[in-house]
N, C-alpha and C. Protein backbone atom coordinates (compact mmCIF):
# COMPACT_ATOMS: atom_id res chain seq x y z
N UNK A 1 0.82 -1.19 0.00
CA UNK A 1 0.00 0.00 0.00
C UNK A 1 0.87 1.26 0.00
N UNK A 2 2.25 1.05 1.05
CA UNK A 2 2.50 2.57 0.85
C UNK A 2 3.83 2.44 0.14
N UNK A 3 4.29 1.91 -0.76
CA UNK A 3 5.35 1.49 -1.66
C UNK A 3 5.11 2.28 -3.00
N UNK A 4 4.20 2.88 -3.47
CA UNK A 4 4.03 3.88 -4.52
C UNK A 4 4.77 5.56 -3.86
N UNK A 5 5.15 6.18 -5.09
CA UNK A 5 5.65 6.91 -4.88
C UNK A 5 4.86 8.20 -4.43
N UNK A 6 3.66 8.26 -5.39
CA UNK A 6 2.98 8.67 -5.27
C UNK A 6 2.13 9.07 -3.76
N UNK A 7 1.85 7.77 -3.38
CA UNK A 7 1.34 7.66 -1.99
C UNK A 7 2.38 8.29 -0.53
N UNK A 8 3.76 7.90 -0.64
CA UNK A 8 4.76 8.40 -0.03
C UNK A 8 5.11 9.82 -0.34
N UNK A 9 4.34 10.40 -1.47
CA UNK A 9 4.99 12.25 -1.49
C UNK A 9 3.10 12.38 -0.44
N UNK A 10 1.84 12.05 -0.68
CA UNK A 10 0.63 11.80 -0.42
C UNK A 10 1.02 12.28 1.77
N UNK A 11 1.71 11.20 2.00
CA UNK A 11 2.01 11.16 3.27
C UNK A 11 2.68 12.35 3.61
N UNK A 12 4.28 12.17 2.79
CA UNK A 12 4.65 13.59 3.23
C UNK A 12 3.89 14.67 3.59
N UNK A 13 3.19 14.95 2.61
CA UNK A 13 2.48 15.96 3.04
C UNK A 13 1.50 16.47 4.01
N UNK A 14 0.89 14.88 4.11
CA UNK A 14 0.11 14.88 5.73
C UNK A 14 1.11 14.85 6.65
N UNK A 15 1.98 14.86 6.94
CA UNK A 15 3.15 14.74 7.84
C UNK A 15 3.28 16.14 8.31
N UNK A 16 2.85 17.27 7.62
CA UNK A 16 2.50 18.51 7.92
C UNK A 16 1.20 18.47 8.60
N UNK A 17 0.32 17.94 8.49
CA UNK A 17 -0.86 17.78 9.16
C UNK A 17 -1.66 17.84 8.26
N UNK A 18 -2.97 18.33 8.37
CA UNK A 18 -4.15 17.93 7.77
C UNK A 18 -4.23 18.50 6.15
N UNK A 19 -4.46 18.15 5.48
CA UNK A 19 -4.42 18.58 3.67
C UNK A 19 -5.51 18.70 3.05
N UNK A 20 -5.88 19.76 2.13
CA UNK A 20 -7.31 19.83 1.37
C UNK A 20 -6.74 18.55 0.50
N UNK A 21 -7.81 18.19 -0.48
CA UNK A 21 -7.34 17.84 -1.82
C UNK A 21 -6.81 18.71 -2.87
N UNK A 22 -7.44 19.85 -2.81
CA UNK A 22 -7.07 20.81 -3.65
C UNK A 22 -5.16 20.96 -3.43
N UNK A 23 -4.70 20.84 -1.92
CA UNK A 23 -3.21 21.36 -1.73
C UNK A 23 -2.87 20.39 -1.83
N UNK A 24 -3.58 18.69 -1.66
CA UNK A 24 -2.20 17.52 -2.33
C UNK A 24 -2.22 17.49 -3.53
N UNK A 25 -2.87 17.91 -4.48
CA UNK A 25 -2.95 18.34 -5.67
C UNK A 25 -1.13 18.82 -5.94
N UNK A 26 -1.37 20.19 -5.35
CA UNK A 26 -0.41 20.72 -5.51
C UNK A 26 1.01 19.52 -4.96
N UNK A 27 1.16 18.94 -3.54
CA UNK A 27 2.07 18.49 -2.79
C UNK A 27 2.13 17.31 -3.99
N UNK A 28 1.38 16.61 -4.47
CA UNK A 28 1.99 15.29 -5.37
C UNK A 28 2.19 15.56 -6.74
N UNK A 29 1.55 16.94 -7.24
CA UNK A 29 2.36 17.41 -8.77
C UNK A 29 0.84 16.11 -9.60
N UNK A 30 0.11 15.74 -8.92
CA UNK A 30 -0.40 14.66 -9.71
C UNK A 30 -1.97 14.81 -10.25
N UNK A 31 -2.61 14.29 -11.20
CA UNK A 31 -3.91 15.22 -11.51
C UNK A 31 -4.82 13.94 -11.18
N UNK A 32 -5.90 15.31 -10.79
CA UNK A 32 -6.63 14.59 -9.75
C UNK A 32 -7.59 13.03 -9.76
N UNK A 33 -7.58 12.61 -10.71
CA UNK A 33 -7.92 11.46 -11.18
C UNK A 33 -6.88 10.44 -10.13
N UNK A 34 -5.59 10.28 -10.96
CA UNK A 34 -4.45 9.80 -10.10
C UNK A 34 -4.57 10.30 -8.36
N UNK A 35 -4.82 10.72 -8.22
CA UNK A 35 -4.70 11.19 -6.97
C UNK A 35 -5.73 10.77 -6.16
N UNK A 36 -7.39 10.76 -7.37
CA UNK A 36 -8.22 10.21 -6.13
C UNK A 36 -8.13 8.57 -5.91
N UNK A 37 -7.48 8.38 -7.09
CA UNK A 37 -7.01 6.55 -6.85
C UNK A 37 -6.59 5.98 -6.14
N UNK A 38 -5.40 6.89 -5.79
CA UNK A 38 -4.89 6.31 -4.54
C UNK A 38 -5.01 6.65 -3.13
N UNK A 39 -5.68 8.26 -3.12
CA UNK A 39 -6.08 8.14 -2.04
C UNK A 39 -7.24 7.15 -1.51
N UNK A 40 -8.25 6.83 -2.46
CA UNK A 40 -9.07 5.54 -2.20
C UNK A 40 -8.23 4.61 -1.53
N UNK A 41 -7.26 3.98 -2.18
CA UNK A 41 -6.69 3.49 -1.69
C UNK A 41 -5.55 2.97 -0.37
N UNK A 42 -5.38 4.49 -0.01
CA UNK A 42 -5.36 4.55 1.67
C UNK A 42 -6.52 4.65 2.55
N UNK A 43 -7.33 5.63 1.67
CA UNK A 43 -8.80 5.35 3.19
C UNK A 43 -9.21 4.07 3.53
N UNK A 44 -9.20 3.44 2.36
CA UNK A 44 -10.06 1.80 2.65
C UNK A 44 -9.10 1.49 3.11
N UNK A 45 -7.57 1.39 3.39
CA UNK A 45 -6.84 0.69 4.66
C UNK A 45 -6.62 1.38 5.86
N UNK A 46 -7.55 2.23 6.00
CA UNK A 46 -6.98 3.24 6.99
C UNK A 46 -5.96 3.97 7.36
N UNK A 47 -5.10 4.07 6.49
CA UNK A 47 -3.83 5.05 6.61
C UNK A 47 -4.24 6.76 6.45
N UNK A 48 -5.68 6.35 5.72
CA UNK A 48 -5.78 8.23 5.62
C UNK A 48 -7.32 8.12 5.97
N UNK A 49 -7.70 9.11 6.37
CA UNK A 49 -9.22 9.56 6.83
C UNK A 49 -9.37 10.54 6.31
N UNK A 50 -10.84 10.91 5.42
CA UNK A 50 -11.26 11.37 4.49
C UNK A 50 -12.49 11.98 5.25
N UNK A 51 -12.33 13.26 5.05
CA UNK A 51 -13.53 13.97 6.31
C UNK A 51 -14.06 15.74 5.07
N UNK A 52 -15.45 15.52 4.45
CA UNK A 52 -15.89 16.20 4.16
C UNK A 52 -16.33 17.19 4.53
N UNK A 53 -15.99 18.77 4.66
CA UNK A 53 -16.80 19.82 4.97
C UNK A 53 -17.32 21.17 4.53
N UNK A 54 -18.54 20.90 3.97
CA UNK A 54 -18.94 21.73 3.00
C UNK A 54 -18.45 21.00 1.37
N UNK A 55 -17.98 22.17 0.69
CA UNK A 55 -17.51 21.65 -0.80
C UNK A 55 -16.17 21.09 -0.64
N UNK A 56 -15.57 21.19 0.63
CA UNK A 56 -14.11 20.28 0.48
C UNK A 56 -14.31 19.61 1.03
N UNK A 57 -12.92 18.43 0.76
CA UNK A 57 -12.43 17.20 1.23
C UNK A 57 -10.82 17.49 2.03
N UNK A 58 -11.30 16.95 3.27
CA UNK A 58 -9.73 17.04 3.86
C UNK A 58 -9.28 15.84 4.59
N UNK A 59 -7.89 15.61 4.47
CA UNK A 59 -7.37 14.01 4.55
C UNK A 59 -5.99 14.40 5.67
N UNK A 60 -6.51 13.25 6.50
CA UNK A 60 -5.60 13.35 8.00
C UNK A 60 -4.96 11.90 7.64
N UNK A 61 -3.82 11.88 8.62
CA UNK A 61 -3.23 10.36 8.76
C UNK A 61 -4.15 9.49 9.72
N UNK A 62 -4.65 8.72 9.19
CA UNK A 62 -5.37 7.46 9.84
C UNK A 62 -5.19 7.13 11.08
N UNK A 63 -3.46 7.09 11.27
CA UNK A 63 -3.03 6.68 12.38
C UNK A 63 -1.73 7.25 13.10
N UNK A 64 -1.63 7.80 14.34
CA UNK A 64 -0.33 8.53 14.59
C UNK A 64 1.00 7.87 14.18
N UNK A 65 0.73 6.30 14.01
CA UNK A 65 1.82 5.27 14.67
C UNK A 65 2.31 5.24 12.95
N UNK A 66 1.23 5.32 12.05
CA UNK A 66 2.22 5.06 10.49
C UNK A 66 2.41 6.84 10.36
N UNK A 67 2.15 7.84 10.80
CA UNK A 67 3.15 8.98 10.19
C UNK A 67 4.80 8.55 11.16
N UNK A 68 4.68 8.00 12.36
CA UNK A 68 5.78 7.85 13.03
C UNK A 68 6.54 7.22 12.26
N UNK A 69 6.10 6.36 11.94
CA UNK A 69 6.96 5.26 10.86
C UNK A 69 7.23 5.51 9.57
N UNK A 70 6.53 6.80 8.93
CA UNK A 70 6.49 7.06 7.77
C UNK A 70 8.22 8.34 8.01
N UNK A 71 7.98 9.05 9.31
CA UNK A 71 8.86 10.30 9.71
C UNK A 71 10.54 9.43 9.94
N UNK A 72 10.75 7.65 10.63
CA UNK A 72 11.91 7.18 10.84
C UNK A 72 11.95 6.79 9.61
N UNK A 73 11.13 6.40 8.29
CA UNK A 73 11.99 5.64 7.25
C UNK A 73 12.37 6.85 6.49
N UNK A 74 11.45 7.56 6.36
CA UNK A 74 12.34 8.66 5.75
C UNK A 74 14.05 9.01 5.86
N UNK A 75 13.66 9.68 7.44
CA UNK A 75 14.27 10.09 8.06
C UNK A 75 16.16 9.19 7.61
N UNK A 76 15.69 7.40 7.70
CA UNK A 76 16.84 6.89 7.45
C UNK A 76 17.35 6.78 5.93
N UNK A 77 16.40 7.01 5.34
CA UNK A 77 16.29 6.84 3.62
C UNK A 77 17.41 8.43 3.58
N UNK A 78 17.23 9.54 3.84
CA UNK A 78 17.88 10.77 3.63
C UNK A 78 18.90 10.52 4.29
N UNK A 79 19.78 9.60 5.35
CA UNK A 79 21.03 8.98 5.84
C UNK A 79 21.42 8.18 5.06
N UNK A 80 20.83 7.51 3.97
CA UNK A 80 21.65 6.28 3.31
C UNK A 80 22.07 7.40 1.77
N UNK A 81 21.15 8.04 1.87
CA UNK A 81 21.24 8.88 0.39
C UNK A 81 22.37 9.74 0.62
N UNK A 82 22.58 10.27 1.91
CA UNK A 82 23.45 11.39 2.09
C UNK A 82 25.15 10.70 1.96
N UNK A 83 24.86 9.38 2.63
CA UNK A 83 26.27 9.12 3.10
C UNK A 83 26.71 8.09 1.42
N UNK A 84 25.78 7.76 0.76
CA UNK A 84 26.30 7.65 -0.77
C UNK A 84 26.33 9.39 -1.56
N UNK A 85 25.64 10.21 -1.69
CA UNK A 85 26.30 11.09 -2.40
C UNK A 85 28.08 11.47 -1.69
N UNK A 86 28.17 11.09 -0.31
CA UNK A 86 29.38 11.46 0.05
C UNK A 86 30.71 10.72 -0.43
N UNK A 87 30.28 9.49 -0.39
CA UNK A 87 31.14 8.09 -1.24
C UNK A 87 31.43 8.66 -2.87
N UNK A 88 30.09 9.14 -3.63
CA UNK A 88 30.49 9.13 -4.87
C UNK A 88 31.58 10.29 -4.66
N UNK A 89 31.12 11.80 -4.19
CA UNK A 89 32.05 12.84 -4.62
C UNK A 89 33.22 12.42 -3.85
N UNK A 90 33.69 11.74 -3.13
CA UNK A 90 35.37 11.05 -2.52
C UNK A 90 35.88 10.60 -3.53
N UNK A 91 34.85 9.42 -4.53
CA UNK A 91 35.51 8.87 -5.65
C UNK A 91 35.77 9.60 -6.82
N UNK A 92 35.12 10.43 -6.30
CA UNK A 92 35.31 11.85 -7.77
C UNK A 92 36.70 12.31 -7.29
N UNK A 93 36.73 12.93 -6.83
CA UNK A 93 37.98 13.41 -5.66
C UNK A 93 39.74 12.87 -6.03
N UNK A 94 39.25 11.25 -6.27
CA UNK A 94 40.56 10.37 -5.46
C UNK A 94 40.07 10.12 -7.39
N UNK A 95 39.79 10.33 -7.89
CA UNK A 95 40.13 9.47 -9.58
C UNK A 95 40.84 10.52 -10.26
N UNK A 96 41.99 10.30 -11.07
CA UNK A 96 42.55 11.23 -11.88
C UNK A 96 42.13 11.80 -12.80
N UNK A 97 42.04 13.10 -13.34
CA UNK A 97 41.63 13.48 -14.80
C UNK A 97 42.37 12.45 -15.52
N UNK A 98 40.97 12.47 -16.64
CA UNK A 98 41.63 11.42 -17.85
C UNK A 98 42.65 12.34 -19.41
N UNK A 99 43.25 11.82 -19.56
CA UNK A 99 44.35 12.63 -20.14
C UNK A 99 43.27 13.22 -21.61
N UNK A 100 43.53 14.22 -22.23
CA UNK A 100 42.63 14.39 -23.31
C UNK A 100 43.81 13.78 -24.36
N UNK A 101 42.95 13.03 -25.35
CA UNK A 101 43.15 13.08 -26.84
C UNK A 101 43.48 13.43 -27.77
């Protein structure tokens, strides 16, 4: 369920707290067709709650315990990313210019 990319920018943005549809619109770049797909697809597992008022729709995290879990994988995903961009530019670093032609 939350292995789409889509759904994981979806979260991010509830991770700020509560979201129109109109502003995950904006937060997933995605048109709204796509967007109501998968949010279907979190309400019916309960990861997101879908609460109408008036002409809008606004979508909370389901549950405190998956933004927690959504805030540590991140959180370690931007540690594995950081400490490889640091590996590549070392190897940039430590390789010689290649002689020109």
């Amino acid at each position: 369920v939350l292995i789409h990319p889509v759904r994981l920018r979806i979260l991010a943005a509830l991770s700020e707290g509560e979201c129109s549809f109109a502003e995950l619109i904006t937060a997933t770049d995605q048109p709204k067709a796509t967007l109501s797909r998968h949010l279907a697809a979190l309400t019916s597992r309960g990861v997101v709650v879908r609460e109408r008022r008036g002409k809008h729709v606004y979508f909370t995290a389901g549950n405190p315990k998956i933004m927690r879990a959504y805030a540590l994988m991140s959180e370690a995903l931007h540690e594995i990313l950081e400490r490889d961009m640091h590996a590549i530019a070392a190897a940039r670093e430590s390789t010689p210019p290649r002689p020109e032609v």
